[in-house]
Protein backbone atom coordinates (compact mmCIF):
# COMPACT_ATOMS: atom_id res chain seq x y z
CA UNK A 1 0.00 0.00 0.00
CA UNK A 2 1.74 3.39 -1.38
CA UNK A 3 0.16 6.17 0.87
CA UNK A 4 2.87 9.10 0.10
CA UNK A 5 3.28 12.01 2.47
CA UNK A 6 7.00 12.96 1.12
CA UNK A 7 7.72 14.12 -2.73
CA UNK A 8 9.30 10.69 -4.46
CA UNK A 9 12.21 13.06 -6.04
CA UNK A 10 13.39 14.45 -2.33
CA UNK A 11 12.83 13.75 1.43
CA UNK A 12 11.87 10.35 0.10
CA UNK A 13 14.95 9.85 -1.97
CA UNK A 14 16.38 10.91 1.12
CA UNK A 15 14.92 8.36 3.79
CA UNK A 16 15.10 5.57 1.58
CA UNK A 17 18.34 4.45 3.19
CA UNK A 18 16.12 4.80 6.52
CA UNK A 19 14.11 1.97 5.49
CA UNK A 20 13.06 0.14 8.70
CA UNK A 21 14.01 2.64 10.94
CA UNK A 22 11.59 4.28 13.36
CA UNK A 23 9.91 7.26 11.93
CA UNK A 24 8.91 10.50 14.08
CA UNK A 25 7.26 13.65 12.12
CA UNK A 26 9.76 16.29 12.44
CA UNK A 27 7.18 19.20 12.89
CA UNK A 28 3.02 19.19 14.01
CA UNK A 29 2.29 19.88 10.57
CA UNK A 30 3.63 16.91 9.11
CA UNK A 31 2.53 14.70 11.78
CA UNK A 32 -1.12 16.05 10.61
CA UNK A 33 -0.39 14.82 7.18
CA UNK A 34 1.00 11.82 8.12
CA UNK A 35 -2.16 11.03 10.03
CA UNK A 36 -4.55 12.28 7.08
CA UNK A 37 -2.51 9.76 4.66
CA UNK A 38 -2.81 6.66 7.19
CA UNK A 39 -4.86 7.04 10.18
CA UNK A 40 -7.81 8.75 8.69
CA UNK A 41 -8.30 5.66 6.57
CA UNK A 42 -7.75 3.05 9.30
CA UNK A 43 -10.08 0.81 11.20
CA UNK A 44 -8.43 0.95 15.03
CA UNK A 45 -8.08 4.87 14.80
CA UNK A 46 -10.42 5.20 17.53
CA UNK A 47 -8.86 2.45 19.40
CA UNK A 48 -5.22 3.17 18.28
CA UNK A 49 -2.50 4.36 20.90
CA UNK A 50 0.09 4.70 18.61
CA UNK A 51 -0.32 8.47 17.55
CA UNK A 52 -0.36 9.41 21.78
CA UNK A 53 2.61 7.03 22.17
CA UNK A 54 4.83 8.51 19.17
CA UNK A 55 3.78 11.93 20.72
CA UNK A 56 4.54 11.22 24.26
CA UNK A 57 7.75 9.71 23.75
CA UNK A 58 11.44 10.11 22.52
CA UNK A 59 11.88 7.97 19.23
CA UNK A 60 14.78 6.20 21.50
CA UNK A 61 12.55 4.94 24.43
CA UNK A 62 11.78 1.52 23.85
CA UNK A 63 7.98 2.46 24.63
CA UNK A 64 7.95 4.72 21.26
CA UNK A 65 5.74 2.64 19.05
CA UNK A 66 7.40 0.18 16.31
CA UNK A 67 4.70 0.33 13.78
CA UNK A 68 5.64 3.66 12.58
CA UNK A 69 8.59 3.10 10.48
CA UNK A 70 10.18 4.33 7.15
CA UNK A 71 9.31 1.53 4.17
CA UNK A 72 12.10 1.29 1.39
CA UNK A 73 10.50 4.05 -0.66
CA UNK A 74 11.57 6.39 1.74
CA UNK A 75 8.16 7.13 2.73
CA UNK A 76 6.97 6.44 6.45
CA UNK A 77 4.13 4.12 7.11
CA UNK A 78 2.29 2.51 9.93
CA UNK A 79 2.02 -1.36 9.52
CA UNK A 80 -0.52 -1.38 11.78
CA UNK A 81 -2.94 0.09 8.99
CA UNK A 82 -6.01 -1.84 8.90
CA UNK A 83 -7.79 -0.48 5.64
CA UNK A 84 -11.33 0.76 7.02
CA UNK A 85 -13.28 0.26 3.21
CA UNK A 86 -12.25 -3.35 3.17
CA UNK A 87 -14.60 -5.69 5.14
CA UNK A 88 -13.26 -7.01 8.33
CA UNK A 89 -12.82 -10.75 8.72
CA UNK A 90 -15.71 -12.05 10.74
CA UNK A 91 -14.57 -13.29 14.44
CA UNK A 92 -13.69 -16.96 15.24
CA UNK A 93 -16.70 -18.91 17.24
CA UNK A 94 -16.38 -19.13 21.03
CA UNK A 95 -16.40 -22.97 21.71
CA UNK A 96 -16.13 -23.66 25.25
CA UNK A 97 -13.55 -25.84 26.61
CA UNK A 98 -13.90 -29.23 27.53
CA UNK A 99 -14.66 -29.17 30.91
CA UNK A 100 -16.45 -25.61 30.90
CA UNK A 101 -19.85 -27.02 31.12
CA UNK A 102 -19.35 -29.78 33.67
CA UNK A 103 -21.43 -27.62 35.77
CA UNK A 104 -24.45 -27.08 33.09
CA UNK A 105 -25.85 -30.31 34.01
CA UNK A 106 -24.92 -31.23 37.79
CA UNK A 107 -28.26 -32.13 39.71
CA UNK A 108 -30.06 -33.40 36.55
CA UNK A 109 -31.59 -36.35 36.58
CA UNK A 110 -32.41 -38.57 33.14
């Protein structure tokens, strides 16, 4: 998934040798963009704690989020984009455990 925030012909030229590195936006403004490009469009954004996280901390601390890295374009990402327009997959059954409803029938008689 391309989602471009930086011009291909400079700061991505650039940060292309930072692929895989964290990334931090170096100013308010481009954090705004960077958010507008990727978390606008993303399922957990109401959920998500990465934005808060990458705010609150240094881009050393090993609490600064990991999913918020340059790709090898040279353009940062989040790989913990869930596309919101594609359907999300439907949740596994809860089957109870084998001994979870020993209880359901204690005192019955047949």
């Amino acid at each position: 998934m391309k989602r471009k925030i930086y011009p291909s012909d400079g700061a991505a030229r650039f940060y292309a040798s930072a692929a895989g590195r964290p990334y931090r936006p170096s100013s308010g403004t481009e954090g705004e963009i960077f958010e507008a490009a990727w978390c606008d469009g993303c399922s957990i954004r109401g959920i998500c704690r990465i934005p808060g996280k990458a705010m609150a901390c240094d881009v050393r601390d090993a609490a600064y989020p990991t999913a918020w890295v340059y790709g090898d374009d040279g353009q940062p990402r989040c790989t913990a984009f869930r596309d919101k327009s594609q359907p999300r997959p439907r949740p596994l059954p809860i089957r109870p455990g084998p001994h979870e409803m020993d209880d359901l029938f204690v005192g019955r008689i047949n």
